[in-house]
C-alpha atoms as a PDB file:
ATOM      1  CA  UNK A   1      54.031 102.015  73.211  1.00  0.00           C
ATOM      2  CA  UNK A   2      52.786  98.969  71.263  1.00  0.00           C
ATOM      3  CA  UNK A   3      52.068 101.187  68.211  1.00  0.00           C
ATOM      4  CA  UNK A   4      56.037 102.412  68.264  1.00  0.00           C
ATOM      5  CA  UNK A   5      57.388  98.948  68.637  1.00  0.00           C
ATOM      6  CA  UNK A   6      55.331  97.954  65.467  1.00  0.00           C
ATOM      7  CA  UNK A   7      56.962 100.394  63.501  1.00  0.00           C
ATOM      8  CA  UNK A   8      60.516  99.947  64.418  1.00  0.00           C
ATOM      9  CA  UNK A   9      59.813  96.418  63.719  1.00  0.00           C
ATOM     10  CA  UNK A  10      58.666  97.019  60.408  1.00  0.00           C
ATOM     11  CA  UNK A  11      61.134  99.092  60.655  1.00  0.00           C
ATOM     12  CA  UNK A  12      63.579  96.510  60.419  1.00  0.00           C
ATOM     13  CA  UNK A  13      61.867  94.208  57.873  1.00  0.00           C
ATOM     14  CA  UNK A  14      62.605  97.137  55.721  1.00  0.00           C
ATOM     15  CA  UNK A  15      66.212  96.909  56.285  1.00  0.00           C
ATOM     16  CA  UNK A  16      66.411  93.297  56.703  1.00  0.00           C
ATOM     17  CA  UNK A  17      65.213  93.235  52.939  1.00  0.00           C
ATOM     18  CA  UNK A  18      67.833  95.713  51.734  1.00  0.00           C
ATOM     19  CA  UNK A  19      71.560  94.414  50.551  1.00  0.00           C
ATOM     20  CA  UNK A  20      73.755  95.145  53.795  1.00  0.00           C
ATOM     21  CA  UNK A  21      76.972  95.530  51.884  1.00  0.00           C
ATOM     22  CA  UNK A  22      76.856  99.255  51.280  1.00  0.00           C
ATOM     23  CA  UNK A  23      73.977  98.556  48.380  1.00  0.00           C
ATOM     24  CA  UNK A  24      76.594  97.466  46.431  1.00  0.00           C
ATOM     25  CA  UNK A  25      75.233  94.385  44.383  1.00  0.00           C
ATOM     26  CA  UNK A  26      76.249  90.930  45.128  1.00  0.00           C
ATOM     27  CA  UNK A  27      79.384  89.028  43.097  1.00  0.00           C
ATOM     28  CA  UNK A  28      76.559  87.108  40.913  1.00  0.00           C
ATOM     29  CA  UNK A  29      74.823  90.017  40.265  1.00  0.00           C
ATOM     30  CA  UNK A  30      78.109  91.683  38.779  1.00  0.00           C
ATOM     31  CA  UNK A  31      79.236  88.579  36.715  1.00  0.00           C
ATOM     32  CA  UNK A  32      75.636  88.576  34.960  1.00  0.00           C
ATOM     33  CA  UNK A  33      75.754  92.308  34.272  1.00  0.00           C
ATOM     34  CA  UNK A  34      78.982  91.690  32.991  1.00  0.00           C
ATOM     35  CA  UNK A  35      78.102  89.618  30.969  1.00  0.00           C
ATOM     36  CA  UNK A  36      76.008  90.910  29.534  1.00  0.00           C
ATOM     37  CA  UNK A  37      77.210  94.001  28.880  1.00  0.00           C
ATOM     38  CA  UNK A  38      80.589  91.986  27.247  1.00  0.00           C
ATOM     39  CA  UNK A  39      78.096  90.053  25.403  1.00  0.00           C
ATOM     40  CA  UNK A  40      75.936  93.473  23.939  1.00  0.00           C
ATOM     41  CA  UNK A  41      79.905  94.745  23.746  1.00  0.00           C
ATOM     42  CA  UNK A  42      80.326  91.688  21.652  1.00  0.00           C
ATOM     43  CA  UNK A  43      77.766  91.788  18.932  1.00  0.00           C
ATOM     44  CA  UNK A  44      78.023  95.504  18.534  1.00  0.00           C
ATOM     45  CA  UNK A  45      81.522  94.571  17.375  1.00  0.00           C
ATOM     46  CA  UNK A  46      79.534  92.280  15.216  1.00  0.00           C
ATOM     47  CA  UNK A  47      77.854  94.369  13.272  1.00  0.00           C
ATOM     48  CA  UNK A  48      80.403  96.891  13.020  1.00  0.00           C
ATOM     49  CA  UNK A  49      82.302  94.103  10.894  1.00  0.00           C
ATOM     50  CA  UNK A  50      79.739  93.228   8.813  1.00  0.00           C
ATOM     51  CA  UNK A  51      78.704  96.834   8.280  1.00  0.00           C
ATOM     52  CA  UNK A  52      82.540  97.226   7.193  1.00  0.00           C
ATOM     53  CA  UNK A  53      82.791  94.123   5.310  1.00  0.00           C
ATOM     54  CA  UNK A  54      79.576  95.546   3.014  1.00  0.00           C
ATOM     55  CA  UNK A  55      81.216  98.691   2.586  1.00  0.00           C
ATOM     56  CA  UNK A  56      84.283  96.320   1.230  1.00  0.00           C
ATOM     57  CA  UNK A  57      82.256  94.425  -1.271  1.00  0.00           C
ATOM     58  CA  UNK A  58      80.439  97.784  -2.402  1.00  0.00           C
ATOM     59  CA  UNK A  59      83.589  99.277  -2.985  1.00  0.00           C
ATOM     60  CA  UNK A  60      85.268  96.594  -4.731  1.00  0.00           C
ATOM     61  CA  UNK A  61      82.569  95.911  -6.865  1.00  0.00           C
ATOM     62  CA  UNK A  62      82.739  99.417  -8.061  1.00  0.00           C
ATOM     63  CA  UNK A  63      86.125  99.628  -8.561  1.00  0.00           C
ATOM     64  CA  UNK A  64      85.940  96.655 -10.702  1.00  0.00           C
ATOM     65  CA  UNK A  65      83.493  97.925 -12.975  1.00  0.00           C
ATOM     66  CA  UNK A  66      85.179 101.383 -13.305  1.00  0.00           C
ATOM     67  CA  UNK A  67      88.773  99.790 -13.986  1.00  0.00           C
ATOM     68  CA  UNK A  68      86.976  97.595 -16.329  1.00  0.00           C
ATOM     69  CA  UNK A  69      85.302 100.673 -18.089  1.00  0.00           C
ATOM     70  CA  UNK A  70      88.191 102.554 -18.370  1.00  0.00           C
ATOM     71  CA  UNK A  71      90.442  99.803 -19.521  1.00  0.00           C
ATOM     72  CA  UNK A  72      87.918  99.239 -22.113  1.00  0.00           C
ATOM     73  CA  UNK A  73      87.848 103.065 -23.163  1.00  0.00           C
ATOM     74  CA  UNK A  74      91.499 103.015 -23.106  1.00  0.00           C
ATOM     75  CA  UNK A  75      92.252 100.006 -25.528  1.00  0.00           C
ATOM     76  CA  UNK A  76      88.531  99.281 -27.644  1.00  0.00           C
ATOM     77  CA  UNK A  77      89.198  95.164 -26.502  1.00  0.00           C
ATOM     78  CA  UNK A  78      87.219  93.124 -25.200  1.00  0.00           C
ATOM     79  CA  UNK A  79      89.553  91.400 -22.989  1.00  0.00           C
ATOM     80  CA  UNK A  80      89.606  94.701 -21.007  1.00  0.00           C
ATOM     81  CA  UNK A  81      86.149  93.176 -19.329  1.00  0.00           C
ATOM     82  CA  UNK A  82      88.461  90.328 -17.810  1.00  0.00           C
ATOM     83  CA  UNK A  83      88.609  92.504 -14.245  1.00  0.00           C
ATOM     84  CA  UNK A  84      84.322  91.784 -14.195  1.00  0.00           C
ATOM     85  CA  UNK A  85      85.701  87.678 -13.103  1.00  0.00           C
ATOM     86  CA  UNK A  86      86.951  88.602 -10.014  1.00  0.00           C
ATOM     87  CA  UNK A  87      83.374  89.920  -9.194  1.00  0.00           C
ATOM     88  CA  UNK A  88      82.966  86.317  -8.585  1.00  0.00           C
ATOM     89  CA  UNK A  89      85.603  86.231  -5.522  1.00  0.00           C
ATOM     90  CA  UNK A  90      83.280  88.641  -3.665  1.00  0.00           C
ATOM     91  CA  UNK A  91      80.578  86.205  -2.678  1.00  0.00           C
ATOM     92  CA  UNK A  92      82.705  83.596  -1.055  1.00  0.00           C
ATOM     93  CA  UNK A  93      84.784  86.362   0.820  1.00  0.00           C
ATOM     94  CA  UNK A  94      81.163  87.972   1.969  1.00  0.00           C
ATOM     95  CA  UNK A  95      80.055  84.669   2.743  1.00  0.00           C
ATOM     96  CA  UNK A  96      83.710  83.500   4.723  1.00  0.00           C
ATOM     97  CA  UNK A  97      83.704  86.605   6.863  1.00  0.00           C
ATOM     98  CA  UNK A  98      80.342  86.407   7.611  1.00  0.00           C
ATOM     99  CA  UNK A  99      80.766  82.935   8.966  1.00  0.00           C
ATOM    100  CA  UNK A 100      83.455  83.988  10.881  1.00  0.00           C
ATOM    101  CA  UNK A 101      81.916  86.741  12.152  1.00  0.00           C
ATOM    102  CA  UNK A 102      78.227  85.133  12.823  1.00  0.00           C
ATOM    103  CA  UNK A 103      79.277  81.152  13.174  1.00  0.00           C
ATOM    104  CA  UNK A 104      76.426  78.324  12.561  1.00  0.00           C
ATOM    105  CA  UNK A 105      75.199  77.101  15.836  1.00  0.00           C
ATOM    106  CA  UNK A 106      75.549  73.274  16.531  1.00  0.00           C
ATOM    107  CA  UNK A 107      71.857  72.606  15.524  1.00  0.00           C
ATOM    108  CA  UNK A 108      72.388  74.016  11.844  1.00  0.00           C
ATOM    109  CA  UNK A 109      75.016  72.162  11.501  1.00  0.00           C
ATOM    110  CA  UNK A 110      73.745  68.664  12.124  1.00  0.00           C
ATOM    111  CA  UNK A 111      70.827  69.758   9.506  1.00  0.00           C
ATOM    112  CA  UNK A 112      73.705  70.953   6.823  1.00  0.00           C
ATOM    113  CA  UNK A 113      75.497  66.939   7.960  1.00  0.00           C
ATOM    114  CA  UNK A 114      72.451  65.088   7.426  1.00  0.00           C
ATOM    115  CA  UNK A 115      71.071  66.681   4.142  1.00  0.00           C
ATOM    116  CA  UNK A 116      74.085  65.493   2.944  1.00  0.00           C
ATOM    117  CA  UNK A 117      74.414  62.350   4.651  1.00  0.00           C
ATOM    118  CA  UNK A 118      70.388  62.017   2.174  1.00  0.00           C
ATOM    119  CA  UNK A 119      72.275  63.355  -0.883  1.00  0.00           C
ATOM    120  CA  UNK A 120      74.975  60.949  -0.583  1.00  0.00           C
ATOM    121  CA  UNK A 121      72.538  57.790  -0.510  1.00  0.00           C
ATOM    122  CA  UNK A 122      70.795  59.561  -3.206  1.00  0.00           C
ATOM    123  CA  UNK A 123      74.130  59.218  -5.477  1.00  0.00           C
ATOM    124  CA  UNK A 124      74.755  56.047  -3.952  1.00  0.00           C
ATOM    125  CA  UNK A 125      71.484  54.759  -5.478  1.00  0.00           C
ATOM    126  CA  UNK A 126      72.192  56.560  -8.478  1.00  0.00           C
ATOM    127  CA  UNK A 127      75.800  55.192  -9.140  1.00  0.00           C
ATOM    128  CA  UNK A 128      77.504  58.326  -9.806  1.00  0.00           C
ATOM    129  CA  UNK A 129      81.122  58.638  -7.766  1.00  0.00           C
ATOM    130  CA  UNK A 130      82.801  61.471  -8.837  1.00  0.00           C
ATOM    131  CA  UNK A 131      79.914  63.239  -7.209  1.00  0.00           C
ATOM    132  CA  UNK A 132      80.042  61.411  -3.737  1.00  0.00           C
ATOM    133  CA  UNK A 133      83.598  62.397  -2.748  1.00  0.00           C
ATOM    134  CA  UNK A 134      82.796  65.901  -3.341  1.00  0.00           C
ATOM    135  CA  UNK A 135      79.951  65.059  -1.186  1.00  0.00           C
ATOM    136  CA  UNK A 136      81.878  63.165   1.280  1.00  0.00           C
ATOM    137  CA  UNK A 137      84.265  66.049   1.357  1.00  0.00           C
ATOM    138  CA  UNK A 138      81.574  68.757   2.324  1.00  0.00           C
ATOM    139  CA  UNK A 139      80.450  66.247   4.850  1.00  0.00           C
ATOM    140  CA  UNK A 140      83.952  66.315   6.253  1.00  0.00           C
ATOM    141  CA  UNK A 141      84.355  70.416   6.659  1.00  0.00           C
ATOM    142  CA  UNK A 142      80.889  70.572   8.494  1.00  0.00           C
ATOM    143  CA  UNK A 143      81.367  68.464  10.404  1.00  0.00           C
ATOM    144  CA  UNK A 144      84.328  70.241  12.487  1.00  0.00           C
END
């Protein structure tokens, strides 16, 4: 008899430990999988833009160079190369969407505010102002 009451008790230990709500889990367990499944859900979506936003500059990088090739073909002038200066344009629209798409954390932004903030005294020292507001400028879009 002892033996059988030792094993229902254990028994119950067993259940005791188990979630009684029909082993469905808890509301904080389903906010953290949630979120992290919105957050995986979220970079995923991530990538896919950046993957798509390379595919962008790689096209329009070749299409540059073939209109420019063409247009040169067509009419023997130099000024036919003038499509190669928008290549320029497709750094800074890389480099904007990326931002957007990947922003700078807090911390990399104080270090961006004060190498400038150094620069600035630099010039200061130097005595060069057309430099420091450009610098002062900079200093003001980083630091939103």
């Amino acid at each position: 008899m002892p033996n059988s009451q030792s094993r229902d008790s254990d028994n119950t230990d067993d259940v005791s430990n188990l979630n009684t709500f029909d082993n469905k889990p808890t509301c904080q367990e389903n906010q953290t999988s949630r979120l992290t499944k919105e957050s995986e859900i979220i970079e995923q979506l991530r990538l896919e833009q950046s993957r798509i936003n390379d595919l962008l500059c790689i096209f329009l990088i070749v299409a540059l160079l073939t209109a420019s090739l063409v247009a040169f073909c067509v009419t023997r002038s130099m000024l036919s190369f003038g499509f190669l200066s928008l290549l320029s344009l497709l750094p800074s629209m890389r480099r904007r969407k990326e931002e957007t798409i990947f922003p700078i954390s807090a911390a990399d932004k104080e270090i961006k505010l004060r190498e400038l903030d150094v620069e600035i005294e630099r010039i200061r020292k130097q005595g060069t102002p057309s430099i420091l507001s450009f610098l002062t400028w900079l200093k003001h879009i980083f630091g939103k």
